[in-house]
PDB file of N, CA and C in Angstrom:
ATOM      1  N   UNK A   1     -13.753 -20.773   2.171  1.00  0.00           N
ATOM      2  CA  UNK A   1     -12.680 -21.656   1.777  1.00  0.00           C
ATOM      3  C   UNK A   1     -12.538 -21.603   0.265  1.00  0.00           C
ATOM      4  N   UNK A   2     -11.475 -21.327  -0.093  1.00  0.00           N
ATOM      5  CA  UNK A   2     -10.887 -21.484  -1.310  1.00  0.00           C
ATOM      6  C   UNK A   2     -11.186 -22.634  -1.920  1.00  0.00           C
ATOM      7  N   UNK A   3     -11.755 -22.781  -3.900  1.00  0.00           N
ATOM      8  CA  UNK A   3     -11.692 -24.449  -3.730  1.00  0.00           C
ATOM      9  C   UNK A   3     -10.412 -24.211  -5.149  1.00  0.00           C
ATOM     10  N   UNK A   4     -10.505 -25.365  -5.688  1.00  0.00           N
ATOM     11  CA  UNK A   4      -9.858 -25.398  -6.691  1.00  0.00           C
ATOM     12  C   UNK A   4      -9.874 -26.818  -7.797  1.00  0.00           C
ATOM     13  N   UNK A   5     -10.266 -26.458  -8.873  1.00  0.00           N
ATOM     14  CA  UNK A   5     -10.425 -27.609  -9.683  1.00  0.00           C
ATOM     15  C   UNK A   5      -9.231 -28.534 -10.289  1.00  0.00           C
ATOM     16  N   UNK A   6      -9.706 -29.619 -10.143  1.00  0.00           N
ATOM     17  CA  UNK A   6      -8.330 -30.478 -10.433  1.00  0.00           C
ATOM     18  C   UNK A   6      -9.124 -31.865 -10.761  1.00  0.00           C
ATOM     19  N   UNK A   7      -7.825 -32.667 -12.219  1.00  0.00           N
ATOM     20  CA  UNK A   7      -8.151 -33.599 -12.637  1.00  0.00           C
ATOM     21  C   UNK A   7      -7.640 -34.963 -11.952  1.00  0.00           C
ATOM     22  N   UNK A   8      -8.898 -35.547 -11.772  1.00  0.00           N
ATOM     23  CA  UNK A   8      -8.678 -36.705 -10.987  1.00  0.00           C
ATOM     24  C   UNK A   8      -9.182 -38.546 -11.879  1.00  0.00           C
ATOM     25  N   UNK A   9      -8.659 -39.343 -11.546  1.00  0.00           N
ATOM     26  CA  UNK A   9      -8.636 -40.562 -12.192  1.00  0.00           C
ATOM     27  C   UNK A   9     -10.546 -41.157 -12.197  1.00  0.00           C
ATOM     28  N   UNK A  10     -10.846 -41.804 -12.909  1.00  0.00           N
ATOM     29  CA  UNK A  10     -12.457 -41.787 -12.775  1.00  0.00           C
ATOM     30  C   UNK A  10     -12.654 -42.786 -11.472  1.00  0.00           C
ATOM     31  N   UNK A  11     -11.659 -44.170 -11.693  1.00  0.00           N
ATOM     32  CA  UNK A  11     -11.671 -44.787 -10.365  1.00  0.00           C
ATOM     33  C   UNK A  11     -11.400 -44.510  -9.378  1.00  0.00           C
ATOM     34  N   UNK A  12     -10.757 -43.738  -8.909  1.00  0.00           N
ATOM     35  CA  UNK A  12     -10.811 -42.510  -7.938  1.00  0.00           C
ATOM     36  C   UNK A  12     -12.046 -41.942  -7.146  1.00  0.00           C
ATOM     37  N   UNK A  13     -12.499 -41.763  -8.529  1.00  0.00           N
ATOM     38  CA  UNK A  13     -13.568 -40.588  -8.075  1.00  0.00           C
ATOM     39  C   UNK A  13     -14.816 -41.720  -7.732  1.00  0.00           C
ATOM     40  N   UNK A  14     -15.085 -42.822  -7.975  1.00  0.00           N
ATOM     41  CA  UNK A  14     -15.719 -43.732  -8.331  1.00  0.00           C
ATOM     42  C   UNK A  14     -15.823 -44.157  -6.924  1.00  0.00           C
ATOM     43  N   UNK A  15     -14.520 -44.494  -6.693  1.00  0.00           N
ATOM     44  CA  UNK A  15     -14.262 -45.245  -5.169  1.00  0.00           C
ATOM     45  C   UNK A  15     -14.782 -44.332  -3.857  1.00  0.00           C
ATOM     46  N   UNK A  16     -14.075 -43.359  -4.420  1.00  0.00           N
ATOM     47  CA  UNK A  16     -14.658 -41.919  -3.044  1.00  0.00           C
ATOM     48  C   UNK A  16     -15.921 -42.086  -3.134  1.00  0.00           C
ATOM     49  N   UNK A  17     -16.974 -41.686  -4.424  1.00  0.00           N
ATOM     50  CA  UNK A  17     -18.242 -42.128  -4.254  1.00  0.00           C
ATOM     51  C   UNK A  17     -18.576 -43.055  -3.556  1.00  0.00           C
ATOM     52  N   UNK A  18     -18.403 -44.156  -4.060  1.00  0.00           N
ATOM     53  CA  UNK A  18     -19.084 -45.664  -2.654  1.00  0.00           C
ATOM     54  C   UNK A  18     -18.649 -45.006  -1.005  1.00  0.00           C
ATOM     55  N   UNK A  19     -17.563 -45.307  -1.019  1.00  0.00           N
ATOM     56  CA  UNK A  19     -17.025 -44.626   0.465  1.00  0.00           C
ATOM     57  C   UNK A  19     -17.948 -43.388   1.233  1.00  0.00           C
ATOM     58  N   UNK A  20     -17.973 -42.569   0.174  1.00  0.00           N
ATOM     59  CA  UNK A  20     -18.616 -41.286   0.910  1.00  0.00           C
ATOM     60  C   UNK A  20     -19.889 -41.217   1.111  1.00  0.00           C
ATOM     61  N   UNK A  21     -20.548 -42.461   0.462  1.00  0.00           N
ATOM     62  CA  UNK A  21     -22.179 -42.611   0.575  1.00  0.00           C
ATOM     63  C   UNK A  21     -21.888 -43.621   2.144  1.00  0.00           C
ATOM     64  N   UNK A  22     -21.522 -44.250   1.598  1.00  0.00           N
ATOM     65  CA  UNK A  22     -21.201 -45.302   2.600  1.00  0.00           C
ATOM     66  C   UNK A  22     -20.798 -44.550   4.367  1.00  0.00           C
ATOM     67  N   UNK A  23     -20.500 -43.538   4.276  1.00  0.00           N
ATOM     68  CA  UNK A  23     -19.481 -42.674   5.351  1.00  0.00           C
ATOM     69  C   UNK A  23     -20.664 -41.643   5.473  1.00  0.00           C
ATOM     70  N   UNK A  24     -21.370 -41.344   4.802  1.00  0.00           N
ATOM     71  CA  UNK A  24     -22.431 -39.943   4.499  1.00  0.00           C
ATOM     72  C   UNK A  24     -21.225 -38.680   4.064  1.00  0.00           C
ATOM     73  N   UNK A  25     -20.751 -39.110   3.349  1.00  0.00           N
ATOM     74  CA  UNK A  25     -19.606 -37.917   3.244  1.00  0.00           C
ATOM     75  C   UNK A  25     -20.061 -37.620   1.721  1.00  0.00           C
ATOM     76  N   UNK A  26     -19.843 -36.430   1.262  1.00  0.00           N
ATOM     77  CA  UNK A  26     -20.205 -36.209  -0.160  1.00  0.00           C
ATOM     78  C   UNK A  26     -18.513 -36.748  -0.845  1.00  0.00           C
ATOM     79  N   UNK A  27     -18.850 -37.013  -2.365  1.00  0.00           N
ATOM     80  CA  UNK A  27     -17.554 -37.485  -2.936  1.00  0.00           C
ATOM     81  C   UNK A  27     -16.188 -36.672  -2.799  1.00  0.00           C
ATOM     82  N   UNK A  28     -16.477 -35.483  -3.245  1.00  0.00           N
ATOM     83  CA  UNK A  28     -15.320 -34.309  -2.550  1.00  0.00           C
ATOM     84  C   UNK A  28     -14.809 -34.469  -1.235  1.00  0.00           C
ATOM     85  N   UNK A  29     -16.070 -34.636  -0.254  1.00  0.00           N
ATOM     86  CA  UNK A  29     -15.022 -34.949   1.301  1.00  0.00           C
ATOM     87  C   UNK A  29     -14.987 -35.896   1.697  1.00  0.00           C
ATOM     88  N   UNK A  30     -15.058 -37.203   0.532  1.00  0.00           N
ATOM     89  CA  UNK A  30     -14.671 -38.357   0.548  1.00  0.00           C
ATOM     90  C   UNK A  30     -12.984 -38.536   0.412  1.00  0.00           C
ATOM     91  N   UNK A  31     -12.907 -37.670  -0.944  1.00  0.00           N
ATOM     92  CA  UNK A  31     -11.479 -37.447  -1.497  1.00  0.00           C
ATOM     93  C   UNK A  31     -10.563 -36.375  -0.317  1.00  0.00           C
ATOM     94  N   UNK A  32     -11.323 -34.980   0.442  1.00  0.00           N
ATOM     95  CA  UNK A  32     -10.487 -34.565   0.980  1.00  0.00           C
ATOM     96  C   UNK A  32     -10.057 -35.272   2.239  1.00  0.00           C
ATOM     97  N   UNK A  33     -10.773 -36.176   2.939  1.00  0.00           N
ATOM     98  CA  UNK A  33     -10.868 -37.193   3.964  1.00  0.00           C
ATOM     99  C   UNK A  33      -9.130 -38.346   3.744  1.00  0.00           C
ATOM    100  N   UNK A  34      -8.962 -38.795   2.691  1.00  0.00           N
ATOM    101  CA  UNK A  34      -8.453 -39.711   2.294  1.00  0.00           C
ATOM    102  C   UNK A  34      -7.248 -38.365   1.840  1.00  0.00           C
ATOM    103  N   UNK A  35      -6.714 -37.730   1.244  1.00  0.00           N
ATOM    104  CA  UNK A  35      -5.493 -36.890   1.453  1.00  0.00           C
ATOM    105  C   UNK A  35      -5.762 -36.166   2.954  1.00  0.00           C
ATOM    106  N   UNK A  36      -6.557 -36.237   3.637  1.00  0.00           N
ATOM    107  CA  UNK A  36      -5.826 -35.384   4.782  1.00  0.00           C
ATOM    108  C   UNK A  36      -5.250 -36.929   5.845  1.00  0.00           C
ATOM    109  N   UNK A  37      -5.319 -37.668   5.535  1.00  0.00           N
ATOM    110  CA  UNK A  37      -5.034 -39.279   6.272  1.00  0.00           C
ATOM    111  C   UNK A  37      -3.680 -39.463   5.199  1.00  0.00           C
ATOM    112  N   UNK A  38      -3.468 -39.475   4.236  1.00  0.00           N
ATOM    113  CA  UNK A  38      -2.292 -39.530   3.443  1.00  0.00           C
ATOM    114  C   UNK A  38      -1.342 -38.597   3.582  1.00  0.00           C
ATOM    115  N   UNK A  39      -1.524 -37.054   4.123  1.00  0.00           N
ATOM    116  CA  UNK A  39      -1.004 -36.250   4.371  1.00  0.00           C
ATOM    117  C   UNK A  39       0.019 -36.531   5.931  1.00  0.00           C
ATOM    118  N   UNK A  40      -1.006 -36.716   6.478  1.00  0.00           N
ATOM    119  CA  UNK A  40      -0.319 -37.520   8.009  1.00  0.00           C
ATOM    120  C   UNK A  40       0.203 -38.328   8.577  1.00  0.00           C
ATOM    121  N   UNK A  41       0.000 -39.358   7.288  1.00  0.00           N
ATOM    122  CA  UNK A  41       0.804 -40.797   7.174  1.00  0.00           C
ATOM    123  C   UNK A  41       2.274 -40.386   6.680  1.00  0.00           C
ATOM    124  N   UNK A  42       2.350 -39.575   5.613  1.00  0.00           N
ATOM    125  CA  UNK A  42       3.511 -39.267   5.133  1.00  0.00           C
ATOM    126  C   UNK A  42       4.130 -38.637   5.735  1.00  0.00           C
ATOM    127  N   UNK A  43       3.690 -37.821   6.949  1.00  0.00           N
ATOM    128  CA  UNK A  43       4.195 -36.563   8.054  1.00  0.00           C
ATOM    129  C   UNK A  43       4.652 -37.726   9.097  1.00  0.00           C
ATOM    130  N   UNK A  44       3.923 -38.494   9.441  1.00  0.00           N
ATOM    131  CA  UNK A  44       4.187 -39.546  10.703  1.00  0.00           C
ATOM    132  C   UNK A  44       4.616 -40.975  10.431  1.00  0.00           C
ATOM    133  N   UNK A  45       5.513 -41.424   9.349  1.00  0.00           N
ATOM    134  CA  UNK A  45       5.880 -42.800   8.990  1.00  0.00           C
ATOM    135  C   UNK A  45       6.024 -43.754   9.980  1.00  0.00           C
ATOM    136  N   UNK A  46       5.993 -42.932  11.288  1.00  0.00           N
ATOM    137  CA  UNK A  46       5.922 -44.209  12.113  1.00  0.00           C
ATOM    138  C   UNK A  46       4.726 -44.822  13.522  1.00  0.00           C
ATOM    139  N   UNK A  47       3.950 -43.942  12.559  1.00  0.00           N
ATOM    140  CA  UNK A  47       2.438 -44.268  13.015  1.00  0.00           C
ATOM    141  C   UNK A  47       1.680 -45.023  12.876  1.00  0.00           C
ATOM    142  N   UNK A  48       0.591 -45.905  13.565  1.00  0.00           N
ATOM    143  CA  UNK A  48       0.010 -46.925  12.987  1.00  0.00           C
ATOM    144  C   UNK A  48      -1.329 -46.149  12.683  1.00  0.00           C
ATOM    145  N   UNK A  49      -2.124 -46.755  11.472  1.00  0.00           N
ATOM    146  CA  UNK A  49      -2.974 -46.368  10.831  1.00  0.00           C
ATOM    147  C   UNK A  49      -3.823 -45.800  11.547  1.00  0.00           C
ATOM    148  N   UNK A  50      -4.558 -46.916  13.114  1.00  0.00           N
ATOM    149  CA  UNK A  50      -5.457 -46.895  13.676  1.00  0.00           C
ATOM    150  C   UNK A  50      -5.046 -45.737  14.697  1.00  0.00           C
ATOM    151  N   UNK A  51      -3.564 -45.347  15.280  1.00  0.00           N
ATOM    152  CA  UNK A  51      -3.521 -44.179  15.998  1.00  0.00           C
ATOM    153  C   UNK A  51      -4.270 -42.626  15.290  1.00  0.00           C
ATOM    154  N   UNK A  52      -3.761 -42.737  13.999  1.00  0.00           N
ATOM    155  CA  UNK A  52      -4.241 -40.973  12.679  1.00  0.00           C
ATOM    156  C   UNK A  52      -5.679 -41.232  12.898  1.00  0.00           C
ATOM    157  N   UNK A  53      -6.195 -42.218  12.902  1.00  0.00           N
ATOM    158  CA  UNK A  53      -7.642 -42.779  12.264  1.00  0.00           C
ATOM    159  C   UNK A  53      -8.123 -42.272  14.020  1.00  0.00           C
ATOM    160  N   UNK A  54      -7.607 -42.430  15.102  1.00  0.00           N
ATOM    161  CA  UNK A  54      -8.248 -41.899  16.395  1.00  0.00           C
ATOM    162  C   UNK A  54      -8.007 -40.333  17.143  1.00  0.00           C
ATOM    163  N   UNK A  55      -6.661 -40.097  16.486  1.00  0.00           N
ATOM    164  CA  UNK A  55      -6.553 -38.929  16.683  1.00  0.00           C
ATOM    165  C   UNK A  55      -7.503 -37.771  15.849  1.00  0.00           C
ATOM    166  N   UNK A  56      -7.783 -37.760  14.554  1.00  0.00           N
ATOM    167  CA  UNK A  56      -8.617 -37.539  13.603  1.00  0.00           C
ATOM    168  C   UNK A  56     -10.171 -36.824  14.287  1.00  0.00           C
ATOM    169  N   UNK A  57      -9.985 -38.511  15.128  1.00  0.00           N
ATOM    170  CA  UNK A  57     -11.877 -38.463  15.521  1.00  0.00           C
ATOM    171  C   UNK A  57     -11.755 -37.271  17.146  1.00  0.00           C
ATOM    172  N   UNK A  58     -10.577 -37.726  17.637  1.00  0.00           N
ATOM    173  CA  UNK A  58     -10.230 -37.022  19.036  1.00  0.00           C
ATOM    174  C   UNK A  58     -10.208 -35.277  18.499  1.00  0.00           C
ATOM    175  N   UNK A  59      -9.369 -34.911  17.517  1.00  0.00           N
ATOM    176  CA  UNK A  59      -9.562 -33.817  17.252  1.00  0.00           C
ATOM    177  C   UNK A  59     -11.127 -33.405  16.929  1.00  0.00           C
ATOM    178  N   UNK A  60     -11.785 -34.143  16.231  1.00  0.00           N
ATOM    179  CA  UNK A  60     -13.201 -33.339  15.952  1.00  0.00           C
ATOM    180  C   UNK A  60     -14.530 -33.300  17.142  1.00  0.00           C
ATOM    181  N   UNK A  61     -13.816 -34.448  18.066  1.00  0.00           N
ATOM    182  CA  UNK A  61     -14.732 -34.467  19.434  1.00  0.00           C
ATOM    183  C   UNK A  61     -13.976 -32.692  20.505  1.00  0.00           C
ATOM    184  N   UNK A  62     -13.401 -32.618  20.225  1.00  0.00           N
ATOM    185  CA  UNK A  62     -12.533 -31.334  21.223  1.00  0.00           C
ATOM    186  C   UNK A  62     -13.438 -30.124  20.218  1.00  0.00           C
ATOM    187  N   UNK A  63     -12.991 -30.212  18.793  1.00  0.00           N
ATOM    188  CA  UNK A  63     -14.099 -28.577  18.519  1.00  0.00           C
ATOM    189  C   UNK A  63     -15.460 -29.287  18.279  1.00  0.00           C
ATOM    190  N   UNK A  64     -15.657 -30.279  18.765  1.00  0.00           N
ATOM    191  CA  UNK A  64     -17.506 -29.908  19.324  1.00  0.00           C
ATOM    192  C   UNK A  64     -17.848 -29.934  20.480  1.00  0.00           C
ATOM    193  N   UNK A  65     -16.721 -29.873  21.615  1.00  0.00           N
ATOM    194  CA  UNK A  65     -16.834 -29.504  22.523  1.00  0.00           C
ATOM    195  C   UNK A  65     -17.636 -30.635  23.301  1.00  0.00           C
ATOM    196  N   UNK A  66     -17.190 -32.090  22.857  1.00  0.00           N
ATOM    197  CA  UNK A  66     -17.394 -33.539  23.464  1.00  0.00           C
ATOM    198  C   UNK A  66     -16.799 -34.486  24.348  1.00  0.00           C
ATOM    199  N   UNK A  67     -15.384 -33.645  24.652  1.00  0.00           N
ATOM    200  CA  UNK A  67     -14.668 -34.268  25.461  1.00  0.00           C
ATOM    201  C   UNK A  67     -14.568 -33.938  27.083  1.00  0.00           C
ATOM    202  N   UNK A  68     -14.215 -34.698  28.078  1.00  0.00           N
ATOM    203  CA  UNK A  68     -14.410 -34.881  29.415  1.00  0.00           C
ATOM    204  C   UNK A  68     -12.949 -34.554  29.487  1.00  0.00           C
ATOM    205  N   UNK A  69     -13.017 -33.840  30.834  1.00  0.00           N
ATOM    206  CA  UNK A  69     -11.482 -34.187  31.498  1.00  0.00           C
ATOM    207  C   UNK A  69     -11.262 -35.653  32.201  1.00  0.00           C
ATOM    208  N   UNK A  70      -9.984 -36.036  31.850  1.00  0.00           N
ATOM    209  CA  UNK A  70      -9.232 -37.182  32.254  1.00  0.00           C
ATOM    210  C   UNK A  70      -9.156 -37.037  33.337  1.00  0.00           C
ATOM    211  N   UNK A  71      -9.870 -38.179  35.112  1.00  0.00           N
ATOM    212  CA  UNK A  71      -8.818 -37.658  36.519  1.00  0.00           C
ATOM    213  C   UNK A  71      -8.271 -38.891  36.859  1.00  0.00           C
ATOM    214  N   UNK A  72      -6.986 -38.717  36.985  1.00  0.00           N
ATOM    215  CA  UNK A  72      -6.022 -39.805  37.478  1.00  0.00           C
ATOM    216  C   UNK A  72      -6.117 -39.909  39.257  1.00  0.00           C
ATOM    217  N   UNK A  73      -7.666 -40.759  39.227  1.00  0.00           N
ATOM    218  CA  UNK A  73      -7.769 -41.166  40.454  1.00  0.00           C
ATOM    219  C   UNK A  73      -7.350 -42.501  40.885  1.00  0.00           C
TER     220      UNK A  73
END
């Protein structure tokens, strides 16, 4: 993966820190965590927070290969 350096606000970076300790996420995929949720919010304006915030988790349960089939019994 490509990275790329870029200037960011200190409270920013500050906040991702708490969060990403808090999350076990390092500060970087604290920050990429929080634009890829801003990215999707802005793609889906008429989404509620908590749907991105489950789909998110639904996508990363499918590539670890955690999900069950649904039977409409």
């Amino acid at each position: 993966m490509a990275t790329a350096s870029v200037r960011l606000d200190q409270e920013l970076v500050d906040k991702a820190a708490i969060m990403g300790k808090a999350l076990n996420r390092t500060t970087p995929k604290q920050i990429e965590h929080w634009a890829k949720i801003g990215e999707i919010m802005e793609d889906n304006p008429d989404l509620p927070y908590e749907f991105v915030k489950q789909a998110i988790i639904a996508k990363a349960e499918k590539e670890a290969g955690k999900l069950e089939p649904y039977s409409f019994d």
